[in-house]
PDB file of N, CA and C in Angstrom:
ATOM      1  N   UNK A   1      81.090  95.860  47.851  1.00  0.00           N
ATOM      2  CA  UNK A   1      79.702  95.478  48.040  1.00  0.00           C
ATOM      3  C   UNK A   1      78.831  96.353  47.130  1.00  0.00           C
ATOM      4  N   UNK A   2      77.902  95.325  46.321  1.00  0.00           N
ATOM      5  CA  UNK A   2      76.808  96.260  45.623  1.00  0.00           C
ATOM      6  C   UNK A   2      76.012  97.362  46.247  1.00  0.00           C
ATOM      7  N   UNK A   3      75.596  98.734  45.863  1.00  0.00           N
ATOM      8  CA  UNK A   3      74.538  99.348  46.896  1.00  0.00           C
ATOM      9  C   UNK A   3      73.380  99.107  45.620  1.00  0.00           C
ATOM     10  N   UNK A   4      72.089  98.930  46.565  1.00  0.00           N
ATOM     11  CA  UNK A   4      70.399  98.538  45.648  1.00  0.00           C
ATOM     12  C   UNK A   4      70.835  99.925  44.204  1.00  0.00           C
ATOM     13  N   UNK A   5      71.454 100.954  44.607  1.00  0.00           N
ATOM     14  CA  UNK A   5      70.907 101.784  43.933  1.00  0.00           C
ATOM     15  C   UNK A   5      71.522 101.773  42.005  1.00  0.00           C
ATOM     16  N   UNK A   6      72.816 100.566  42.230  1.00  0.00           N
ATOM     17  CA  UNK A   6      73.341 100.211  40.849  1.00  0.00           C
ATOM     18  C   UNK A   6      72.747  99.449  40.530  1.00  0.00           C
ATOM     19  N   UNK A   7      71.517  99.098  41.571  1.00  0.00           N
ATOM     20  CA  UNK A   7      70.924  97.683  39.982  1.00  0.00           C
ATOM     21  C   UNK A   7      69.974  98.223  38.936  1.00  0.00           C
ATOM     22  N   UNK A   8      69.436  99.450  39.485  1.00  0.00           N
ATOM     23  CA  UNK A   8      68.463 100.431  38.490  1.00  0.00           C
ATOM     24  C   UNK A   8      67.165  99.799  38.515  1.00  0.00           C
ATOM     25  N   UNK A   9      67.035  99.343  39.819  1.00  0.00           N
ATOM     26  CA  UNK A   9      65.588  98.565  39.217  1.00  0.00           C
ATOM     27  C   UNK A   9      64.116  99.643  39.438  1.00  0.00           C
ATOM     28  N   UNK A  10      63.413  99.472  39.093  1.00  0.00           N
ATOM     29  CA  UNK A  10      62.533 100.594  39.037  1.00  0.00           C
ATOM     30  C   UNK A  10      61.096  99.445  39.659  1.00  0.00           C
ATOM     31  N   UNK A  11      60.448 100.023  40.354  1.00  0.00           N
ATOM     32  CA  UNK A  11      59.029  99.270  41.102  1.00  0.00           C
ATOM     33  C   UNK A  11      57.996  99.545  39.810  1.00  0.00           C
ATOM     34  N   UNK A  12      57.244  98.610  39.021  1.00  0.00           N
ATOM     35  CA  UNK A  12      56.304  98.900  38.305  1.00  0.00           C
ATOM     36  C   UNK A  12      54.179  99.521  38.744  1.00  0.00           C
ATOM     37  N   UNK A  13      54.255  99.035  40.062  1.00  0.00           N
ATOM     38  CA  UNK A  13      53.418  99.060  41.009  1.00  0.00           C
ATOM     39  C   UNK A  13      53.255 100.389  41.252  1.00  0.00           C
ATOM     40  N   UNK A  14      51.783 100.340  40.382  1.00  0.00           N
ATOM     41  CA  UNK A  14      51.384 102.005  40.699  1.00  0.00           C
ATOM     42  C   UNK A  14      50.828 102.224  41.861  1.00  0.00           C
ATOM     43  N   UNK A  15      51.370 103.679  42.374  1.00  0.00           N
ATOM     44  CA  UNK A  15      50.560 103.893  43.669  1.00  0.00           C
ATOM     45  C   UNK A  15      49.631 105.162  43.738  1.00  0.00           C
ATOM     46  N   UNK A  16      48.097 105.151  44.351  1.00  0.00           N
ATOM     47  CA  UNK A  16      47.692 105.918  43.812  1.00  0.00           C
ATOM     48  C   UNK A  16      47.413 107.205  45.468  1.00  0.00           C
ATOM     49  N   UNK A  17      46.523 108.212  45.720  1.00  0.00           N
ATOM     50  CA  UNK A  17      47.016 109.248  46.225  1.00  0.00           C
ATOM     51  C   UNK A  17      45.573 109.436  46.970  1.00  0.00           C
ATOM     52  N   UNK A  18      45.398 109.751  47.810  1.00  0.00           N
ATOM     53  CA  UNK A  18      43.822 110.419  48.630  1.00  0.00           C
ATOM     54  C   UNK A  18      42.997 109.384  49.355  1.00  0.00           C
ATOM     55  N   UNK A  19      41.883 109.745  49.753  1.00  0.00           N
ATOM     56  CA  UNK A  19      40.994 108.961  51.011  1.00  0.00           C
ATOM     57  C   UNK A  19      40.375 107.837  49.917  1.00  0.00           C
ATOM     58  N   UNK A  20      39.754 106.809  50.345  1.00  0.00           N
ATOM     59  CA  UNK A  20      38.809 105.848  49.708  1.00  0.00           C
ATOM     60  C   UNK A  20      37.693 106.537  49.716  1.00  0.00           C
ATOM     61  N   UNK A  21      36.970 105.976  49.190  1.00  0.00           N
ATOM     62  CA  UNK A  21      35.707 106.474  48.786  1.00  0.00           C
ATOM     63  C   UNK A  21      34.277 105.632  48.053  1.00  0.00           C
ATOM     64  N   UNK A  22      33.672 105.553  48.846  1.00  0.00           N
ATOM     65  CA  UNK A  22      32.471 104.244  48.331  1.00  0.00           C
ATOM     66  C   UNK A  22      32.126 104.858  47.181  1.00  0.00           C
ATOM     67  N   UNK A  23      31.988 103.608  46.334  1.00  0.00           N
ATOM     68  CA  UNK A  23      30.832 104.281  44.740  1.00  0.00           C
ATOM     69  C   UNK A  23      30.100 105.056  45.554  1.00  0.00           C
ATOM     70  N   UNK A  24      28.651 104.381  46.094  1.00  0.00           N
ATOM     71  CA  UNK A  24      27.920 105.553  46.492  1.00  0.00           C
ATOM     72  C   UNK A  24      28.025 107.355  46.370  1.00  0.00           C
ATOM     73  N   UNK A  25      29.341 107.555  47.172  1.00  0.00           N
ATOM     74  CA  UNK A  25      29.607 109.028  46.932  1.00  0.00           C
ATOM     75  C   UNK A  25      29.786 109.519  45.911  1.00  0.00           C
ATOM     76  N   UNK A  26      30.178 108.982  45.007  1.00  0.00           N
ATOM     77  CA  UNK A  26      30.274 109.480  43.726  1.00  0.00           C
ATOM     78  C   UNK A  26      29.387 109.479  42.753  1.00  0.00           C
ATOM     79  N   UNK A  27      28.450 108.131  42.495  1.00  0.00           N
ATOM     80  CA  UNK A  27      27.457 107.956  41.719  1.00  0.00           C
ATOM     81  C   UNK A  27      26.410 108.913  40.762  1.00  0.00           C
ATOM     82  N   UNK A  28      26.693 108.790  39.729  1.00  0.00           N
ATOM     83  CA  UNK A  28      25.865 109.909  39.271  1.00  0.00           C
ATOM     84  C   UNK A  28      26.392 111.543  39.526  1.00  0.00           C
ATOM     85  N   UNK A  29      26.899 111.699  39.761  1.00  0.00           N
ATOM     86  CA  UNK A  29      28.352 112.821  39.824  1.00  0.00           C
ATOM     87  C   UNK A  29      29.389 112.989  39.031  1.00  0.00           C
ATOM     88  N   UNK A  30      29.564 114.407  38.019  1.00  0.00           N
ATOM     89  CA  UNK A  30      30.905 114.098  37.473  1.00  0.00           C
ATOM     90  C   UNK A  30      32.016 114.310  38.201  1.00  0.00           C
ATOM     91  N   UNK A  31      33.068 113.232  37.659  1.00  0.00           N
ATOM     92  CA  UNK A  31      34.377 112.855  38.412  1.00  0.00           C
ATOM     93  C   UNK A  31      35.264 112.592  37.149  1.00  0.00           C
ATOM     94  N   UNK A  32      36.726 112.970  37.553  1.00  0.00           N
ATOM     95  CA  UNK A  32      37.681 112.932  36.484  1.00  0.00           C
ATOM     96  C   UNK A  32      38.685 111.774  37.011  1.00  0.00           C
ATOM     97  N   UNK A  33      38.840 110.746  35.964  1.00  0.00           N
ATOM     98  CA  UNK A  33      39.520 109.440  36.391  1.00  0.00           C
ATOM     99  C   UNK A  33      41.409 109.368  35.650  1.00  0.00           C
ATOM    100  N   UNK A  34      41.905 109.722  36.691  1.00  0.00           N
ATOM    101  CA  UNK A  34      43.262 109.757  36.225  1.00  0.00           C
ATOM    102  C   UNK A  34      44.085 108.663  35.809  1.00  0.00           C
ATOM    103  N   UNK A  35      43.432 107.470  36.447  1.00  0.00           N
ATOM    104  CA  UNK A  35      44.702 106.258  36.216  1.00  0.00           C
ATOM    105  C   UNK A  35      43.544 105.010  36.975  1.00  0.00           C
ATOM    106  N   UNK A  36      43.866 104.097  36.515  1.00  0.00           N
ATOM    107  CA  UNK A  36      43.583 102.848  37.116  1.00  0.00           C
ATOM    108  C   UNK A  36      44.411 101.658  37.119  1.00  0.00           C
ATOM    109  N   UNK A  37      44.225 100.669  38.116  1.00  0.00           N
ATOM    110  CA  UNK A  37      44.925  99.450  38.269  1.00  0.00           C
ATOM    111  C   UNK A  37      43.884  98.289  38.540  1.00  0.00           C
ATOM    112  N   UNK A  38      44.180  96.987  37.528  1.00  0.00           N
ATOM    113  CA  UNK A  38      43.327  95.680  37.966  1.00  0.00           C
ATOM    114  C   UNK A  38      44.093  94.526  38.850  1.00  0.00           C
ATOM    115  N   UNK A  39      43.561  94.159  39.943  1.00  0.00           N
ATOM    116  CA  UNK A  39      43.995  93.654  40.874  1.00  0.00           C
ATOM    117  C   UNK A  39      43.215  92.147  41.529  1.00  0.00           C
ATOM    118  N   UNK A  40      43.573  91.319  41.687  1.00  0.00           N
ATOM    119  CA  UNK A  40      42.745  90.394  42.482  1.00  0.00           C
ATOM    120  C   UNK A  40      42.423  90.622  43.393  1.00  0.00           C
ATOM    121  N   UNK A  41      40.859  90.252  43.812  1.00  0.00           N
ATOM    122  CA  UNK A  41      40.426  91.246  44.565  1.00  0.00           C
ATOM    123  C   UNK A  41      40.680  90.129  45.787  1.00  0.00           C
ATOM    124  N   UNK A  42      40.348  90.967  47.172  1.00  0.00           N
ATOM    125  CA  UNK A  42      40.963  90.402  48.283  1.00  0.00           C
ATOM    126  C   UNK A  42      39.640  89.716  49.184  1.00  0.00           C
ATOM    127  N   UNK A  43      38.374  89.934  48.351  1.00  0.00           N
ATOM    128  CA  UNK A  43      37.501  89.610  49.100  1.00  0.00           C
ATOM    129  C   UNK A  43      36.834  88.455  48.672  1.00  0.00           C
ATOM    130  N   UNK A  44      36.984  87.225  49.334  1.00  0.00           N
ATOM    131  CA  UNK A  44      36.687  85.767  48.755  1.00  0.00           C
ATOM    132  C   UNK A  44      34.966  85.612  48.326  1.00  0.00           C
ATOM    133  N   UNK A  45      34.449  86.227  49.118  1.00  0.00           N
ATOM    134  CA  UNK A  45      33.011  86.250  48.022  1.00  0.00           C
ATOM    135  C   UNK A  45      33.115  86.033  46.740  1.00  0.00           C
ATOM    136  N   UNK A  46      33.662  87.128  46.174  1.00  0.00           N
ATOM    137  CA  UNK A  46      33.746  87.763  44.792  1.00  0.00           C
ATOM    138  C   UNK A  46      34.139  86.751  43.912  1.00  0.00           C
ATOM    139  N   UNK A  47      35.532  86.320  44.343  1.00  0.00           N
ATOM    140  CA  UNK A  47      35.927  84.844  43.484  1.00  0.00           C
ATOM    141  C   UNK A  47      35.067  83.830  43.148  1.00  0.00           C
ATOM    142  N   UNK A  48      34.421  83.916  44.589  1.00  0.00           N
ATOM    143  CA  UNK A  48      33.142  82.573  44.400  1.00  0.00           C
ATOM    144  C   UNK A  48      32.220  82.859  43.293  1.00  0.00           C
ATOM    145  N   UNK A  49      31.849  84.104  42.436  1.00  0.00           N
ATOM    146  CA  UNK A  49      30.973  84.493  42.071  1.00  0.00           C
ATOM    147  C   UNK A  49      31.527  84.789  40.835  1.00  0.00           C
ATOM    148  N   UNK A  50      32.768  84.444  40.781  1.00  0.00           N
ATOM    149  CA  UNK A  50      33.495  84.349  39.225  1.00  0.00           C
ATOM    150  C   UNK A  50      34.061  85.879  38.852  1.00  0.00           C
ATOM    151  N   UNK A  51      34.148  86.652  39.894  1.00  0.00           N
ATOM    152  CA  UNK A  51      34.621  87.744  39.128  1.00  0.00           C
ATOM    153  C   UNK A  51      36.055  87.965  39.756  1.00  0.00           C
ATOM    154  N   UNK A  52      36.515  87.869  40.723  1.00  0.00           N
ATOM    155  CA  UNK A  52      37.755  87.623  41.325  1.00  0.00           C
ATOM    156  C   UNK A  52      38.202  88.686  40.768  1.00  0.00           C
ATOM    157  N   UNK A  53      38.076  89.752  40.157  1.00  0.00           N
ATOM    158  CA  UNK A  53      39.571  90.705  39.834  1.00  0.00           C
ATOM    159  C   UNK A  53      38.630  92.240  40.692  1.00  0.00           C
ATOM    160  N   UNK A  54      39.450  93.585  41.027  1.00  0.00           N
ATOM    161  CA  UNK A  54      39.248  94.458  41.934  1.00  0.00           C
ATOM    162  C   UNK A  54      40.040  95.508  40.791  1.00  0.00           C
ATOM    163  N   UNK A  55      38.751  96.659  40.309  1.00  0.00           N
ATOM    164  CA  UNK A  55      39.741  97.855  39.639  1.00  0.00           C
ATOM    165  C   UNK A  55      39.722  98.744  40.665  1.00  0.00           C
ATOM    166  N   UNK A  56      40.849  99.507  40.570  1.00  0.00           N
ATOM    167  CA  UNK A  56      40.958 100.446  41.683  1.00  0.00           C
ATOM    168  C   UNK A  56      41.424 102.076  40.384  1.00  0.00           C
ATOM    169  N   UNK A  57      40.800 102.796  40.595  1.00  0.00           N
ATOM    170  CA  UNK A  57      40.638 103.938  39.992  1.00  0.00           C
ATOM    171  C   UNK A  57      40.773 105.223  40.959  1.00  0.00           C
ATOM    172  N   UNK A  58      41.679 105.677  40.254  1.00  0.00           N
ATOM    173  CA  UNK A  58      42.639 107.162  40.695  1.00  0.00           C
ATOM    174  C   UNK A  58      41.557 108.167  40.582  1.00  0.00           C
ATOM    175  N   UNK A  59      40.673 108.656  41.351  1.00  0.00           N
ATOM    176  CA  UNK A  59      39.510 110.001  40.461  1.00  0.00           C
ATOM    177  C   UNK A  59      40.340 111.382  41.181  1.00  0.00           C
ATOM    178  N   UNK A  60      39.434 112.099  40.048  1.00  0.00           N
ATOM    179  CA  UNK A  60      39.242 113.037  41.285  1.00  0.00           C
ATOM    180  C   UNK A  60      38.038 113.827  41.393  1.00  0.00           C
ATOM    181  N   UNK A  61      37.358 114.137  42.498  1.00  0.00           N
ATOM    182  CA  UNK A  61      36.214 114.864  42.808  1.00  0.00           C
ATOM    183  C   UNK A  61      35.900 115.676  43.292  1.00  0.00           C
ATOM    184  N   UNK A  62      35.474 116.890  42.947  1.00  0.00           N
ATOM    185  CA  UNK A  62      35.626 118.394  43.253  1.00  0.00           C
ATOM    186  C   UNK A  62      36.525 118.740  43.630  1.00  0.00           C
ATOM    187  N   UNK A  63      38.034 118.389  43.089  1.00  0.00           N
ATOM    188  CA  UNK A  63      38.862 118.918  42.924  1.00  0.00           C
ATOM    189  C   UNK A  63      39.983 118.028  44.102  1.00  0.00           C
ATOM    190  N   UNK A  64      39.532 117.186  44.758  1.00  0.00           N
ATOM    191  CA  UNK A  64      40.008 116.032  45.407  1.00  0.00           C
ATOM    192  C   UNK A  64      40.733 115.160  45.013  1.00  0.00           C
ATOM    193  N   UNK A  65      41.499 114.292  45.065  1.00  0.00           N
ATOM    194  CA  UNK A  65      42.280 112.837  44.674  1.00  0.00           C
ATOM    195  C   UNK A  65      41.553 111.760  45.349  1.00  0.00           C
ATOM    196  N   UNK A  66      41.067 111.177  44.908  1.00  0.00           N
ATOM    197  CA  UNK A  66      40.713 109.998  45.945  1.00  0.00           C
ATOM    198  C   UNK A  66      40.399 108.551  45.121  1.00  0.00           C
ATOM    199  N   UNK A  67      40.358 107.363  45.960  1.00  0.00           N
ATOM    200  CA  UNK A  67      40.321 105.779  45.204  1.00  0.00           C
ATOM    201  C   UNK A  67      39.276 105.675  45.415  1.00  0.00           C
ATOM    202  N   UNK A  68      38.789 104.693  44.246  1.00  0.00           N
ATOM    203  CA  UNK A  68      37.550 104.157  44.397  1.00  0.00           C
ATOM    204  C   UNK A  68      38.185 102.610  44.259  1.00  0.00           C
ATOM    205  N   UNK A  69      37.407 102.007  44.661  1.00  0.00           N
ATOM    206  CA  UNK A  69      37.268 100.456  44.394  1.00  0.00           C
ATOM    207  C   UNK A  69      36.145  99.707  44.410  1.00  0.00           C
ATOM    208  N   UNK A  70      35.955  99.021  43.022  1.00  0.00           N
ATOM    209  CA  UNK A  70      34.808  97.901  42.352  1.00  0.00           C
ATOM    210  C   UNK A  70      35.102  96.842  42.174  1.00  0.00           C
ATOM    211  N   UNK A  71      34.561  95.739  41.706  1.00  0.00           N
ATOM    212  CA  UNK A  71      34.372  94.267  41.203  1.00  0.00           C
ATOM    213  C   UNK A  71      33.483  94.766  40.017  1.00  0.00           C
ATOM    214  N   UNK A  72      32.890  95.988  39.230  1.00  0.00           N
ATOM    215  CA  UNK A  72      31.883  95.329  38.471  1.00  0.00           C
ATOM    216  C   UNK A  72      32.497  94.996  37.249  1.00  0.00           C
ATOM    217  N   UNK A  73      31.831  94.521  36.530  1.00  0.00           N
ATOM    218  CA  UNK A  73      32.689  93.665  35.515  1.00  0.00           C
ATOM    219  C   UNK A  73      32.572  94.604  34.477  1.00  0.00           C
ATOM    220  N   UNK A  74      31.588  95.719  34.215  1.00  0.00           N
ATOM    221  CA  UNK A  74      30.894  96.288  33.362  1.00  0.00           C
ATOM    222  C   UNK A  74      32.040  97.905  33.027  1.00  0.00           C
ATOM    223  N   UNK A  75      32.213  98.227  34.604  1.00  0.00           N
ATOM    224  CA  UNK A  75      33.430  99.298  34.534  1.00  0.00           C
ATOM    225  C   UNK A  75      34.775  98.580  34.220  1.00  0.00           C
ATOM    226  N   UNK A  76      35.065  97.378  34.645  1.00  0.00           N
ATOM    227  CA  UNK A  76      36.527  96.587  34.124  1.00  0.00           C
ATOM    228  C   UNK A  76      36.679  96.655  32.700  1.00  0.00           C
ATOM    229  N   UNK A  77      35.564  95.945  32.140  1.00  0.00           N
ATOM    230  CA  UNK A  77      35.857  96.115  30.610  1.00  0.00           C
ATOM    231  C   UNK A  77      36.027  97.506  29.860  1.00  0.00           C
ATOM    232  N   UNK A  78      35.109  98.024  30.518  1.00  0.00           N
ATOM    233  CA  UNK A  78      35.078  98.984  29.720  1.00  0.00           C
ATOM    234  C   UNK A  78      36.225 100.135  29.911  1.00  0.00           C
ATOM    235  N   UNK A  79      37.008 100.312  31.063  1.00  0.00           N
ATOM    236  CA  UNK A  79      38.197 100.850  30.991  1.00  0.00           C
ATOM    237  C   UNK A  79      39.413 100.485  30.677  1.00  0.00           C
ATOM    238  N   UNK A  80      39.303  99.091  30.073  1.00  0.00           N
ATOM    239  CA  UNK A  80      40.373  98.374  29.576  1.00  0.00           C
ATOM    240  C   UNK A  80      40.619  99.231  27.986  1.00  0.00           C
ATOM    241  N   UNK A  81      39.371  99.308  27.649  1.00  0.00           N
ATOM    242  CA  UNK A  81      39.309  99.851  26.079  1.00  0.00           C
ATOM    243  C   UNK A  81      39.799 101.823  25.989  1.00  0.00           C
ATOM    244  N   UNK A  82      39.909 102.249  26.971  1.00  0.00           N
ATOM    245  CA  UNK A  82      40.611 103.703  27.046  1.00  0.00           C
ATOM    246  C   UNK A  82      41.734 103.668  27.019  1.00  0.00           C
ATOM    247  N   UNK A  83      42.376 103.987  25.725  1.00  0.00           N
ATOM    248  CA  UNK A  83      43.719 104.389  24.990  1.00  0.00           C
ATOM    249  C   UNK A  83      44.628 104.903  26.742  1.00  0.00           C
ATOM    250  N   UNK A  84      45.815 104.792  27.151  1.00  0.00           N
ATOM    251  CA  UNK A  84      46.490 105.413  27.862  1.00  0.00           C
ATOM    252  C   UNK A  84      46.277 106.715  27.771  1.00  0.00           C
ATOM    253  N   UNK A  85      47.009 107.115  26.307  1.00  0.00           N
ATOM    254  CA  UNK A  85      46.720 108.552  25.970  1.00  0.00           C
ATOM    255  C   UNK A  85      45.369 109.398  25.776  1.00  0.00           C
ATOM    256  N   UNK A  86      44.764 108.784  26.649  1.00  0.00           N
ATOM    257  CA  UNK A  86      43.231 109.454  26.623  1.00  0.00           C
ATOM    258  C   UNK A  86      43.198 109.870  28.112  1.00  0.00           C
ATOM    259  N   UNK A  87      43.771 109.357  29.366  1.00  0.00           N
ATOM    260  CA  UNK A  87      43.628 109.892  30.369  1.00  0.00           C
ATOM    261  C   UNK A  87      44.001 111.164  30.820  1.00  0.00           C
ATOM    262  N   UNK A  88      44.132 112.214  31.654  1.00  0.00           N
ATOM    263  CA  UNK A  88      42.547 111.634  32.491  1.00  0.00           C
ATOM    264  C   UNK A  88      41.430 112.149  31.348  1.00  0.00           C
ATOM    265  N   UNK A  89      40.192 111.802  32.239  1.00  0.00           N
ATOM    266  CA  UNK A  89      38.887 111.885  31.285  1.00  0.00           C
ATOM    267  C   UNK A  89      37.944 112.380  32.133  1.00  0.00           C
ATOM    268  N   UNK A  90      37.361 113.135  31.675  1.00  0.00           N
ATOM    269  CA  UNK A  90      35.312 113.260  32.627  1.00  0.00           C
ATOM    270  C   UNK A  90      35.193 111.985  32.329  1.00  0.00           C
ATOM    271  N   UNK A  91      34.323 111.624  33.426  1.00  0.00           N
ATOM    272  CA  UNK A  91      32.838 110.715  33.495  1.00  0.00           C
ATOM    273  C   UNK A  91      32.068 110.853  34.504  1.00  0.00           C
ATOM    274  N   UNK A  92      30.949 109.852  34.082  1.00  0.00           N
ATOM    275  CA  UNK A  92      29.561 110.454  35.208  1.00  0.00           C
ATOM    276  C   UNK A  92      29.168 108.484  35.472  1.00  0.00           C
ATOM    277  N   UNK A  93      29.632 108.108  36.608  1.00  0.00           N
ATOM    278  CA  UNK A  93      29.124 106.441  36.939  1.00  0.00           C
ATOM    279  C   UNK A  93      27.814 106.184  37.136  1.00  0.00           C
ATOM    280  N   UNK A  94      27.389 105.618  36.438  1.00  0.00           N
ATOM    281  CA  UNK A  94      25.640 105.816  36.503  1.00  0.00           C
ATOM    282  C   UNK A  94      25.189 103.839  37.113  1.00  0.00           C
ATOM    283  N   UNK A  95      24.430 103.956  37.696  1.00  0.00           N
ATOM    284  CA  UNK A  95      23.767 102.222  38.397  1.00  0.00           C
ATOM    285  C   UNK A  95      22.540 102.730  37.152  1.00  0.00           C
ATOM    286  N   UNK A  96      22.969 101.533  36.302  1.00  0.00           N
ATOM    287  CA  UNK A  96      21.640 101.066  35.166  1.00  0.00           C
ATOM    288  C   UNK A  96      21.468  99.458  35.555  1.00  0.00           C
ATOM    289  N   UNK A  97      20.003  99.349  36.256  1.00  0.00           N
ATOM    290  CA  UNK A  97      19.652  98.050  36.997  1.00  0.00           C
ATOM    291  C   UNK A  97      20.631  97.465  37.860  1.00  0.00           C
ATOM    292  N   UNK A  98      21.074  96.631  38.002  1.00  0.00           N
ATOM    293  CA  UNK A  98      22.228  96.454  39.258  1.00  0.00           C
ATOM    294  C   UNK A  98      24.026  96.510  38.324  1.00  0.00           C
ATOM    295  N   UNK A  99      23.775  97.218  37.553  1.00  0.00           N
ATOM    296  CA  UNK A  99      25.237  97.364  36.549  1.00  0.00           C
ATOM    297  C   UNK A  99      25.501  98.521  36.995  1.00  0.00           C
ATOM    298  N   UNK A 100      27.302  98.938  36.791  1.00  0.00           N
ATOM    299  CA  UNK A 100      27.844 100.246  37.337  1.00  0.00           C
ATOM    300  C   UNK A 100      28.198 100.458  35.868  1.00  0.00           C
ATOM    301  N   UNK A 101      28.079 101.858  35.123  1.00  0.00           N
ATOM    302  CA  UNK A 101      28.768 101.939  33.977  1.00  0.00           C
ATOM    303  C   UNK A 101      29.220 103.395  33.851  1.00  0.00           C
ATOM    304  N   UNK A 102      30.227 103.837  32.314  1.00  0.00           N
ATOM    305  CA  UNK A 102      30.779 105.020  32.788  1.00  0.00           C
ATOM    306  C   UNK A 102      29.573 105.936  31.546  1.00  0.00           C
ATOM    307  N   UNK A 103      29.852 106.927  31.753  1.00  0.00           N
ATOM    308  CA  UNK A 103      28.812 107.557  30.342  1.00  0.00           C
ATOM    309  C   UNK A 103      29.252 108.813  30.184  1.00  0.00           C
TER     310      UNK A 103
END
């Protein structure tokens, strides 16, 4: 009988580490972002409203681990464009008019 452990399969599904944490708490605060994952998001509003995907971002804050989770479209793109080999990074999430962005 095969045991799981000769098939070598490896889980690609990152998992990330610490409490949740509303934007709010963080906002306008520097925070260091270790890793992120884009996900469909689970909350049917959102789809309705065309944005349907959920980034979930590894930070850390004052020296903490913790997740954040967004829909904005403005932090999606724009962490798509950070090289792997650039993480982790400072940033400071700033609300410019009802947009979340990194700076």
């Amino acid at each position: 009988m095969n045991s799981f452990k000769q098939f070598g399969i490896k889980v690609k599904s990152k998992s990330f580490v610490g409490d949740k944490v509303k934007m709010s708490k963080i906002l306008n605060k520097e925070i260091i972002v270790h890793d992120y994952k884009i996900e469909d998001s689970k909350i049917p509003s959102y789809h309705d409203r065309g944005a349907g995907k959920c980034l979930c971002l590894q930070i850390e804050n004052r020296g903490e681990k913790c997740i954040v989770f967004t829909s904005s479209s403005g932090l999606l793109e724009a962490i798509q464009q950070v090289p792997d080999t650039d993480f982790p990074f400072s940033t400071t999430i700033i609300q410019e008019n009802d947009r979340f962005k990194f700076t």
